[in-house]
N, C-alpha and C. Protein backbone atom coordinates (compact mmCIF):
# COMPACT_ATOMS: atom_id res chain seq x y z
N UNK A 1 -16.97 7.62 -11.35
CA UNK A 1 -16.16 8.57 -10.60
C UNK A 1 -15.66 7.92 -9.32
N UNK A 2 -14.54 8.46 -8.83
CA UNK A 2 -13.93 7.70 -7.74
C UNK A 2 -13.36 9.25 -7.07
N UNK A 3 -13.02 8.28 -5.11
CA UNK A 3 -12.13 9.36 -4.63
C UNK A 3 -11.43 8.51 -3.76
N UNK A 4 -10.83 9.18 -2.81
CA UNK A 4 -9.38 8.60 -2.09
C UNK A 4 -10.10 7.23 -1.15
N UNK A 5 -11.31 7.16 -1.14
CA UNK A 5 -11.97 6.25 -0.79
C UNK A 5 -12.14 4.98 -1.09
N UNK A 6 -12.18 5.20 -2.41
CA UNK A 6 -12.46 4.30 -3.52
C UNK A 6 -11.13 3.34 -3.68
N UNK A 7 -9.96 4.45 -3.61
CA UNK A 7 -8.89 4.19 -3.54
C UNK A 7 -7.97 3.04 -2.50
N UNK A 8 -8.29 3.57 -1.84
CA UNK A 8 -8.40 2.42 -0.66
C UNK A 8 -8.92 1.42 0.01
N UNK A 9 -10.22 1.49 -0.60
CA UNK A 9 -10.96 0.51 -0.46
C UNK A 9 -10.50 -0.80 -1.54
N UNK A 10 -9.84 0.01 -2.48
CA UNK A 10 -9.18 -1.40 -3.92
C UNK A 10 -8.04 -1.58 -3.04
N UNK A 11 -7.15 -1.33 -2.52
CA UNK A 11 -6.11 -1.53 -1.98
C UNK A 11 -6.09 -2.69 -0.80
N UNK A 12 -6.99 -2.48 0.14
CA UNK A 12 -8.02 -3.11 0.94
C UNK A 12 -8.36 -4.83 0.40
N UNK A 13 -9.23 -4.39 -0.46
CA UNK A 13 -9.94 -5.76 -1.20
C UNK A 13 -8.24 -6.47 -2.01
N UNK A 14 -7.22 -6.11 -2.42
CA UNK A 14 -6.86 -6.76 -2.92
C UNK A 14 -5.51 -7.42 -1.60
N UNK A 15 -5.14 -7.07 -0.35
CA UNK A 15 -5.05 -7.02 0.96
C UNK A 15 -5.89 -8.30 0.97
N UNK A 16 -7.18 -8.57 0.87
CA UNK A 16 -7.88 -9.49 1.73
C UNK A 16 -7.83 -10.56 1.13
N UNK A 17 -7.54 -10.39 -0.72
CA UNK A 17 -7.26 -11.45 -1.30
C UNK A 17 -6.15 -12.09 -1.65
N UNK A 18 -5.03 -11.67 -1.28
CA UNK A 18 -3.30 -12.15 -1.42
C UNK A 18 -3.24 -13.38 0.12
N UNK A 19 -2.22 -14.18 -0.54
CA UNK A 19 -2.20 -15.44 0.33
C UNK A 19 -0.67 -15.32 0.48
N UNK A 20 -0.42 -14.79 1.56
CA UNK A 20 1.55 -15.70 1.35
C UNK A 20 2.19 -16.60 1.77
N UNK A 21 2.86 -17.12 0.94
CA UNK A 21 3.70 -18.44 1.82
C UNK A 21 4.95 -18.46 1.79
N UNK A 22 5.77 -18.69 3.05
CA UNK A 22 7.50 -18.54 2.67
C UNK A 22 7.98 -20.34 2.90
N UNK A 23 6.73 -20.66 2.81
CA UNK A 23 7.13 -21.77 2.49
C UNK A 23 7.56 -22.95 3.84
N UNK A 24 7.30 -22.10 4.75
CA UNK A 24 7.39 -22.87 5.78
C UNK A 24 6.06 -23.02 6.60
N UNK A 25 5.48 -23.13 6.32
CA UNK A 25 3.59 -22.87 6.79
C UNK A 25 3.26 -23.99 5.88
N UNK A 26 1.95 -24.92 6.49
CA UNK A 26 1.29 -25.70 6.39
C UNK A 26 0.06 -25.03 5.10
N UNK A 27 -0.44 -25.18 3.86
CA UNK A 27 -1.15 -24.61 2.81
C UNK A 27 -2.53 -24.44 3.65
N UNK A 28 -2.98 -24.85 4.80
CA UNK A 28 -4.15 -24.83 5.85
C UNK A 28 -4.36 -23.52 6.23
N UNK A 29 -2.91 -22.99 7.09
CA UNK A 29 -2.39 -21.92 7.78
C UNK A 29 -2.23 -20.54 6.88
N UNK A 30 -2.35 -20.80 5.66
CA UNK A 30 -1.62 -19.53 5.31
C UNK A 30 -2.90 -18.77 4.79
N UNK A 31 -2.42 -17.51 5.18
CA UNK A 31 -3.41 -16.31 5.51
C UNK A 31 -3.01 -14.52 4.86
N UNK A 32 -3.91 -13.82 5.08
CA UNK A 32 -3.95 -13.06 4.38
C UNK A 32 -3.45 -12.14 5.18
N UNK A 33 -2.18 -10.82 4.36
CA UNK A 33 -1.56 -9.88 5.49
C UNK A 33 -2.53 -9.54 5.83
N UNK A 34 -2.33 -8.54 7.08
CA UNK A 34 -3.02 -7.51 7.60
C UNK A 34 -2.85 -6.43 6.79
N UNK A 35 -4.15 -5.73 7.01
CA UNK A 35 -3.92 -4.43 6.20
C UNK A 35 -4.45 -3.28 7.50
N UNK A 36 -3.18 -2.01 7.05
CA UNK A 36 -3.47 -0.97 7.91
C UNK A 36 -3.71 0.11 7.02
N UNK A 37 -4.95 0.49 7.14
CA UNK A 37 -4.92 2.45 6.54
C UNK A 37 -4.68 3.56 7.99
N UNK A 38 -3.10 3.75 7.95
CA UNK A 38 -3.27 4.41 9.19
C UNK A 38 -1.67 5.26 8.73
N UNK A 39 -1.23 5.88 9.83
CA UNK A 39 0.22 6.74 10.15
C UNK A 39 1.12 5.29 10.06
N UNK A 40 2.38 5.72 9.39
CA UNK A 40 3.79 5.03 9.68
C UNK A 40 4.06 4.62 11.31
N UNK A 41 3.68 5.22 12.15
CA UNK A 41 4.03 5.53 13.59
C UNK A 41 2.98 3.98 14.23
N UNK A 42 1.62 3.62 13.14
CA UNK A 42 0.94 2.89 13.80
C UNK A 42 1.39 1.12 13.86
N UNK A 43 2.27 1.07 13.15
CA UNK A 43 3.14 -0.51 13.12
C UNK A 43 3.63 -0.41 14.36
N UNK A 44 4.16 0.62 15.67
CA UNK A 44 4.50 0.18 16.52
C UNK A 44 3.62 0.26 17.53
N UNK A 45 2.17 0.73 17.33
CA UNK A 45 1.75 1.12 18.47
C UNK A 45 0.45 0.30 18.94
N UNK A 46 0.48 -1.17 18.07
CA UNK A 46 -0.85 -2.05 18.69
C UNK A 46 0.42 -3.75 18.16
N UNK A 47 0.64 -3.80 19.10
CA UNK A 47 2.08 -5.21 19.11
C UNK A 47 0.69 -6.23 19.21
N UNK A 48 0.01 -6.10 19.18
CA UNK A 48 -1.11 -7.27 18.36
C UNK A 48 -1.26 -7.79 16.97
N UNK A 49 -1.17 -6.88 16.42
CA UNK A 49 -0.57 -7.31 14.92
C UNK A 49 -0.19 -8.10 14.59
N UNK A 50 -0.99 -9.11 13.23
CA UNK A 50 -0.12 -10.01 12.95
C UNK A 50 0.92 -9.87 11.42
N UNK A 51 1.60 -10.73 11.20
CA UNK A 51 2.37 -10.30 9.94
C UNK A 51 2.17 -12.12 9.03
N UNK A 52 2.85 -11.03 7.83
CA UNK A 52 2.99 -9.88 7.29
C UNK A 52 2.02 -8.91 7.33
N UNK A 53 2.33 -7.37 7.22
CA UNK A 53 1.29 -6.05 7.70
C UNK A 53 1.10 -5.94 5.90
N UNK A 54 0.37 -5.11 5.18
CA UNK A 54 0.76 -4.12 4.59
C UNK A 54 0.22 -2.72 5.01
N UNK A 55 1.31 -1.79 4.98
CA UNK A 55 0.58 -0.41 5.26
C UNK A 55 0.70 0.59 4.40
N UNK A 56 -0.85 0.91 4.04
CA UNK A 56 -1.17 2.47 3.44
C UNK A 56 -1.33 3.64 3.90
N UNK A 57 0.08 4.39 3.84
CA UNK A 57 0.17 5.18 4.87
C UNK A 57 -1.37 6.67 4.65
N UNK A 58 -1.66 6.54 5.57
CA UNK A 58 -3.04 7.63 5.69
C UNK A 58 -2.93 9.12 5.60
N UNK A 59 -1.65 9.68 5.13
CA UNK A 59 -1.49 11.01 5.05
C UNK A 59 -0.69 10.78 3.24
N UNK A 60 -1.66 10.93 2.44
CA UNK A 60 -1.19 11.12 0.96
C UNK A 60 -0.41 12.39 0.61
N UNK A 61 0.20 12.76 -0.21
CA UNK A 61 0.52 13.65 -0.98
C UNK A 61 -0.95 14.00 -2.02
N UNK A 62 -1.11 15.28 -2.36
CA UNK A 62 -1.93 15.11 -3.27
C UNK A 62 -2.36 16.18 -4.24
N UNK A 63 -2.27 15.91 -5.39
CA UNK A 63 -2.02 17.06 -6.91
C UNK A 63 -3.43 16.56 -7.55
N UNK A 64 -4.12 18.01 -7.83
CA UNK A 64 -5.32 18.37 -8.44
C UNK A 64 -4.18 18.20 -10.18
N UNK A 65 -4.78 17.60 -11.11
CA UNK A 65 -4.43 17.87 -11.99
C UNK A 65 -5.56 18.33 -13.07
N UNK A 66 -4.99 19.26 -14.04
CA UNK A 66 -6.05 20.13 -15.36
C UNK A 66 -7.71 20.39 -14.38
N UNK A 67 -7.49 21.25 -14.79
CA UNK A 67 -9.47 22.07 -14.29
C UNK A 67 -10.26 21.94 -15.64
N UNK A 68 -11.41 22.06 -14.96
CA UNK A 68 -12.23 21.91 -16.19
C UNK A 68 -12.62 23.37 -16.69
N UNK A 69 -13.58 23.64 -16.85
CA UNK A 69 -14.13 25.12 -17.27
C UNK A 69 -14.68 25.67 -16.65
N UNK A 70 -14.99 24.45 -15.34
CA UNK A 70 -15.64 25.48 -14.31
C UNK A 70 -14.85 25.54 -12.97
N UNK A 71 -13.46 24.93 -13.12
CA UNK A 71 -12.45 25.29 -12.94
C UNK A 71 -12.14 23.89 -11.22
N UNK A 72 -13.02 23.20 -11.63
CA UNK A 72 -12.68 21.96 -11.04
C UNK A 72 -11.80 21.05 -11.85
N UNK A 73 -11.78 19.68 -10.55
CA UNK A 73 -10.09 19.06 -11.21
C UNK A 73 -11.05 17.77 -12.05
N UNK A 74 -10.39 17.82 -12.95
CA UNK A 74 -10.42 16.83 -13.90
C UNK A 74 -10.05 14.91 -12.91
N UNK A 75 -9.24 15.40 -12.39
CA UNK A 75 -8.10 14.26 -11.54
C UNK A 75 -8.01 15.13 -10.41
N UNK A 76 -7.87 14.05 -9.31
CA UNK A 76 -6.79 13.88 -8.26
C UNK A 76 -6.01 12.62 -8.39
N UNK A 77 -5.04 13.30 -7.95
CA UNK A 77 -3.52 12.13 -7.83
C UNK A 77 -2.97 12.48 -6.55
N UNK A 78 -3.34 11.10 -6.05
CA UNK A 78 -2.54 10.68 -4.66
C UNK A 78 -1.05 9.83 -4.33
N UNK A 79 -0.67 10.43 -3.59
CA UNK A 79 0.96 10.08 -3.73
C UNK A 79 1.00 9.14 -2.49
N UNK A 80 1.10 7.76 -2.20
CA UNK A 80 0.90 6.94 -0.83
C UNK A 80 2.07 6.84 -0.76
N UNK A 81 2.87 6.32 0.29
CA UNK A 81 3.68 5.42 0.58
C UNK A 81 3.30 4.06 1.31
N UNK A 82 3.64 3.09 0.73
CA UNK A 82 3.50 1.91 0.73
C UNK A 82 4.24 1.16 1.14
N UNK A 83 3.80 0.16 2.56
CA UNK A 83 4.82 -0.62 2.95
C UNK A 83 4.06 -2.05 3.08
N UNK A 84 5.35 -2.88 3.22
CA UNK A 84 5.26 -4.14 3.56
C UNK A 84 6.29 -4.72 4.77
N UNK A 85 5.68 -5.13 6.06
CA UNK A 85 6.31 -5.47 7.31
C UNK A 85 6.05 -6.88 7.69
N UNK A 86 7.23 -7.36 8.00
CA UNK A 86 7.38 -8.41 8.07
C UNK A 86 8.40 -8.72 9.68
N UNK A 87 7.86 -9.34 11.07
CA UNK A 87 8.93 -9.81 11.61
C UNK A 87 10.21 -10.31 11.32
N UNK A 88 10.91 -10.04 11.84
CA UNK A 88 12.46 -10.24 11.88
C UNK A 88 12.68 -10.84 13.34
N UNK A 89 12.62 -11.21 13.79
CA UNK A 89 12.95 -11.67 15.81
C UNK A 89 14.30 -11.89 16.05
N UNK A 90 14.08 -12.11 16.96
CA UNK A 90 15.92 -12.47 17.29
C UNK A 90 16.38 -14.07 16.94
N UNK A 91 15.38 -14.54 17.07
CA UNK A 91 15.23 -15.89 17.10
C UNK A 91 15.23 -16.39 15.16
N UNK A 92 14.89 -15.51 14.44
CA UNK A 92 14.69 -15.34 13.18
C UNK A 92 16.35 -14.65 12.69
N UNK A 93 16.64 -13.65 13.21
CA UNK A 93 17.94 -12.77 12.91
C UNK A 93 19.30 -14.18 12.63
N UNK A 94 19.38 -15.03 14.27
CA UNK A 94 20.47 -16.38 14.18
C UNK A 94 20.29 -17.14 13.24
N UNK A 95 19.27 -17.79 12.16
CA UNK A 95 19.35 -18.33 11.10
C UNK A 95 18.88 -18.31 9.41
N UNK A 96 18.62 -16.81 9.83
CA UNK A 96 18.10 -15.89 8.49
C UNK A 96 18.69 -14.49 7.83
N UNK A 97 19.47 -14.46 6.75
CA UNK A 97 20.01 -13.63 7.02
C UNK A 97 19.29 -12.04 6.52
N UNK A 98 19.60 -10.80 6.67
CA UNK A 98 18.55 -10.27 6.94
C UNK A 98 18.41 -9.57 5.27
N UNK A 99 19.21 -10.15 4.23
CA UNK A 99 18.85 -9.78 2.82
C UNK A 99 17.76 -11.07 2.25
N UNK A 100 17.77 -12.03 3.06
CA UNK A 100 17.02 -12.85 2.56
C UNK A 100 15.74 -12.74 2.83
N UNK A 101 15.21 -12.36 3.99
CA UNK A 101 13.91 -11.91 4.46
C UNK A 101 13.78 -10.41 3.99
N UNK A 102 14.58 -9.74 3.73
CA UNK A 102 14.12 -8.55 2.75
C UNK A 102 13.65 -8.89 1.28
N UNK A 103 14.26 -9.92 0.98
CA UNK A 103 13.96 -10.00 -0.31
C UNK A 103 12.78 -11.29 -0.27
N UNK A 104 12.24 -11.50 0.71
CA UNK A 104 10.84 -11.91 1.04
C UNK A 104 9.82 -10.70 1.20
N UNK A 105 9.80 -9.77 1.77
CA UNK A 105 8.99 -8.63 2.14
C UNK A 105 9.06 -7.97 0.71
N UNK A 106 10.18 -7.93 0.15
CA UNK A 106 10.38 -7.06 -1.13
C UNK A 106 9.38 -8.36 -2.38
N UNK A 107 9.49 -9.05 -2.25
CA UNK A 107 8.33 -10.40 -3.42
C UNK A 107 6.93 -9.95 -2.64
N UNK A 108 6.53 -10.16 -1.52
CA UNK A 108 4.79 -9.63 -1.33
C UNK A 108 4.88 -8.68 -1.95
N UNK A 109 5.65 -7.30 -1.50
CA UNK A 109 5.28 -6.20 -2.06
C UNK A 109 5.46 -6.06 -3.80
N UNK A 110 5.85 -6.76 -4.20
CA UNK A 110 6.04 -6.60 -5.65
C UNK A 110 4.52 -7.50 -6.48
N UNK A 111 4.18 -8.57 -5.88
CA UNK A 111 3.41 -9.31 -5.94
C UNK A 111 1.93 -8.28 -5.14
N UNK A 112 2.04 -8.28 -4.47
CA UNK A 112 0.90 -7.21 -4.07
C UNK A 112 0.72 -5.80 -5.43
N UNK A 113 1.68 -5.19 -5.74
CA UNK A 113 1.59 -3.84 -6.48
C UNK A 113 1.14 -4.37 -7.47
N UNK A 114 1.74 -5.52 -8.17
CA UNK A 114 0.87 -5.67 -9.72
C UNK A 114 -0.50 -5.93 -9.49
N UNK A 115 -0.58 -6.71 -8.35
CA UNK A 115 -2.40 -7.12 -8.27
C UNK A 115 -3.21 -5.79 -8.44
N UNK A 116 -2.84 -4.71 -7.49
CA UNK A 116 -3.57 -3.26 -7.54
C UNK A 116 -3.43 -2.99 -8.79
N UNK A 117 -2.45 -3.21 -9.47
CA UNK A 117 -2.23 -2.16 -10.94
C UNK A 117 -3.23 -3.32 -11.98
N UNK A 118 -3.11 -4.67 -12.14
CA UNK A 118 -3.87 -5.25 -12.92
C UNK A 118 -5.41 -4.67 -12.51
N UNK A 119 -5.86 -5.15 -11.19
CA UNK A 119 -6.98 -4.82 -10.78
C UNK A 119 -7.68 -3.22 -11.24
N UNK A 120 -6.60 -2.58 -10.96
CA UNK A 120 -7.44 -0.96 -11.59
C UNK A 120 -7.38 -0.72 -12.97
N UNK A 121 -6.42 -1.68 -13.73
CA UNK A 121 -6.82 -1.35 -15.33
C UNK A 121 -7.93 -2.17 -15.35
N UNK A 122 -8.19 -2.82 -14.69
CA UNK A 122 -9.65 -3.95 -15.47
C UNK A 122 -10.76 -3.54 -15.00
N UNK A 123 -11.05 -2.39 -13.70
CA UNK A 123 -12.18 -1.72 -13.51
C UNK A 123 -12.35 -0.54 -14.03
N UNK A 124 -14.02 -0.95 -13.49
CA UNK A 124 -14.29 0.87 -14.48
C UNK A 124 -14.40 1.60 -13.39
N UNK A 125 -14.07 2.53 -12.31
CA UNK A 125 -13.89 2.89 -11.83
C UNK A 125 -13.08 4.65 -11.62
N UNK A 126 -12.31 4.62 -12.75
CA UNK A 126 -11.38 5.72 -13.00
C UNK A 126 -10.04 5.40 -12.36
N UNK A 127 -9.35 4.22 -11.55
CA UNK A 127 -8.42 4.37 -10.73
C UNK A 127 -7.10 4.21 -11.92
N UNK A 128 -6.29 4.91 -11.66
CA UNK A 128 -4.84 4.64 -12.75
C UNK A 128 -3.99 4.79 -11.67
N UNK A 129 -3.10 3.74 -11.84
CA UNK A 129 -1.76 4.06 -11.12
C UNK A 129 -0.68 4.77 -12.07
N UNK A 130 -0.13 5.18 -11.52
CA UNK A 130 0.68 6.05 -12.18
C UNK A 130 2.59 5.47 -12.25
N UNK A 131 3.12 5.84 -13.56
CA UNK A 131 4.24 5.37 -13.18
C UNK A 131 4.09 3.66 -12.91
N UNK A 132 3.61 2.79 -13.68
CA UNK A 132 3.67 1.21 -13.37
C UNK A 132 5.14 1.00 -13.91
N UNK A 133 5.91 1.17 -14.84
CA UNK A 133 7.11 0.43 -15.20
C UNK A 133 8.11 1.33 -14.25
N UNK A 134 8.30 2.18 -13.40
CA UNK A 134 8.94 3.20 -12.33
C UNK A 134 8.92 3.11 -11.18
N UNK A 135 9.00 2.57 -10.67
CA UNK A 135 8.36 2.90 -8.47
C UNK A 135 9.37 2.81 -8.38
N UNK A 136 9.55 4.13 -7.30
CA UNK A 136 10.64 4.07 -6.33
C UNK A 136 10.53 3.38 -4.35
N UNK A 137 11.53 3.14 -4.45
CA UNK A 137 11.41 3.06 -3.16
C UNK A 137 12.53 2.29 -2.28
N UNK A 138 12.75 1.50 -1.19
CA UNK A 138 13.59 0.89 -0.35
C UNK A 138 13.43 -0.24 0.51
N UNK A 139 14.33 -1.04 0.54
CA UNK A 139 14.47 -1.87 2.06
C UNK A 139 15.22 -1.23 2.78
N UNK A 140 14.41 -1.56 4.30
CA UNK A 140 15.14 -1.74 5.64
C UNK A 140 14.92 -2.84 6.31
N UNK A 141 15.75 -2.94 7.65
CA UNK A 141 15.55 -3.17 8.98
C UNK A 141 14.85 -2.12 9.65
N UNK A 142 13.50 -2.13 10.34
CA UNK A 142 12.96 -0.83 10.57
C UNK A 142 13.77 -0.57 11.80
N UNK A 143 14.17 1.12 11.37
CA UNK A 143 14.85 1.69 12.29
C UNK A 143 13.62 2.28 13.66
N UNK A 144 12.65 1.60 13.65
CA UNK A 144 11.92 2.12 15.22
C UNK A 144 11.52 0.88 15.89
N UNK A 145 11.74 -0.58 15.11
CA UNK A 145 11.61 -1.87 15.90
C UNK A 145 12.19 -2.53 15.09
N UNK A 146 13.51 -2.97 16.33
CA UNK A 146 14.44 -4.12 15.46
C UNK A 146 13.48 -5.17 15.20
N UNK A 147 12.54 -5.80 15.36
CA UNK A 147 12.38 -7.33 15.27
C UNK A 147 10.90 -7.32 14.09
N UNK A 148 10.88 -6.04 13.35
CA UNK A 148 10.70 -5.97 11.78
C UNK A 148 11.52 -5.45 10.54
N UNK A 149 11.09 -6.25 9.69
CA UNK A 149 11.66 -5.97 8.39
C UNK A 149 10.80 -4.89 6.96
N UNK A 150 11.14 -4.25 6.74
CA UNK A 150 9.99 -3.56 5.85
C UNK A 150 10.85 -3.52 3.98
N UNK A 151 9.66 -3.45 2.79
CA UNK A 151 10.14 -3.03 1.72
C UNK A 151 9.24 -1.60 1.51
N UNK A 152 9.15 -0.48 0.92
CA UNK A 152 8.88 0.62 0.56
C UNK A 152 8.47 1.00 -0.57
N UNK A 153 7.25 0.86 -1.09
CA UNK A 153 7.23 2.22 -2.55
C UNK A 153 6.36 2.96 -2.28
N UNK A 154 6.72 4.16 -3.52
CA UNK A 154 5.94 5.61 -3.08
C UNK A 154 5.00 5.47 -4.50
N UNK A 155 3.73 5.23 -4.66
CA UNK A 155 2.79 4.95 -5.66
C UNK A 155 1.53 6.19 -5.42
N UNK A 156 1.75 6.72 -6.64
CA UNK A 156 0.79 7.79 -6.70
C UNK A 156 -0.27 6.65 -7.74
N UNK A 157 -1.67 7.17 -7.39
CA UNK A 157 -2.69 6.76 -7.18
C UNK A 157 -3.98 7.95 -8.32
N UNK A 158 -4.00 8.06 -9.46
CA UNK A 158 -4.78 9.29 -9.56
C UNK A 158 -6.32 8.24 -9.85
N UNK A 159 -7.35 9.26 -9.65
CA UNK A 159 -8.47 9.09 -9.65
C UNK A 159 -9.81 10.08 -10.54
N UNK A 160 -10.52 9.92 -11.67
CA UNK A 160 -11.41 10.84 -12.43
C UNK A 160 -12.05 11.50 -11.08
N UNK A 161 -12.12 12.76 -10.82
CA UNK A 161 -12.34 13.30 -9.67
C UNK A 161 -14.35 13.58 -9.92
N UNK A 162 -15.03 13.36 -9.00
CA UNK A 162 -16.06 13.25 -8.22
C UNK A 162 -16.68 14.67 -7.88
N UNK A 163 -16.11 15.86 -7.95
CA UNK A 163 -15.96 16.84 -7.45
C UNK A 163 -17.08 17.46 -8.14
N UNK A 164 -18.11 18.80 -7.38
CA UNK A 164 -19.60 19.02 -8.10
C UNK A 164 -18.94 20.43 -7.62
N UNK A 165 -19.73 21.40 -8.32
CA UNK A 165 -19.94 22.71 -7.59
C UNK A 165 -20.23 22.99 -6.46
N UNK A 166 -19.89 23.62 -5.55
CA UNK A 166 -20.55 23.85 -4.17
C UNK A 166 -21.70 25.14 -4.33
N UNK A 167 -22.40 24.96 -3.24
CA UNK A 167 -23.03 26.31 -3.09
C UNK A 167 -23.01 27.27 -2.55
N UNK A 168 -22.95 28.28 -3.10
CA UNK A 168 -22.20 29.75 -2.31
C UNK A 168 -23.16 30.38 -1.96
N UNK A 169 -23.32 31.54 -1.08
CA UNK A 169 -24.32 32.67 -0.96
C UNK A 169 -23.49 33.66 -0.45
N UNK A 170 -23.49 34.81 -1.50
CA UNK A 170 -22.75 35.83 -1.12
C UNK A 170 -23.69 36.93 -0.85
């Protein structure tokens, strides 16, 4: 059995194990994104950060699916949005153009999503991603700090739900 915990904690571990290189880094240097479980709002608010970020945004969407007989959920399915941030600088903007470093942020994140999706079919765990041949989502220039770049998907997440009877006293 698993829960939104579980969930993130695979997301996490596979975060600590991705290496990226754009190819201009020494094979010594190259290191693992940062990972944030936090608000969209938190990429601007600790400029300590290093990049590439990935962020799991900490406020899910989230659908109980089928009850059982005692009228608990069979599943939860969590709906994340998922990013990948990458500096852009000014100093980066004069000889990069800014579809090319999108379509750097857009390869981690594509390269990151299969790792989660291989990784949760091969545990036992209960985790299914949902929708693997489908994700939606986008590039930008982030519109709240020019001097990052982000790619976007929205990956629902369901999980065999954990859930027991509670105890009542009426």
């Amino acid at each position: 059995m698993a829960n939104i915990d579980t969930i993130v904690t695979l997301f996490e571990t596979v975060a600590a194990a991705m290496r990226v290189n754009d190819n201009t880094l020494p094979v010594s240097s190259i290191v693992a994104p940062t990972f944030i479980y936090n608000r969209v709002s938190a990429v601007n608010e600790n400029v300590s950060k290093t990049y590439p970020a990935i962020l799991l945004d900490s406020q899910p969407n989230i659908n109980r699916k089928s009850a059982t007989t005692t009228f608990l959920p069979k599943q939860n399915c969590y709906e994340f949005k998922l990013f990948v941030y990458d500096q852009y600088n000014f100093g980066q903007q004069t000889v990069q153009d800014l579809s090319n470093k999108q379509a750097k942020v857009e390869t981690i994140l594509n390269q990151y999503i299969a790792e989660v999706q291989r990784r949760a079919l091969t545990t036992t765990n209960g985790i299914e991603v949902e929708n693997i041949k489908t994700i939606d989502g986008f590039l930008a220039k982030d519109v709240h700090n020019s001097k990052l770049v982000q790619a976007y998907y929205k990956v629902k997440v369901c999980v065999n739900s954990d859930c027991v009877l509670g105890t009542f006293v009426y």
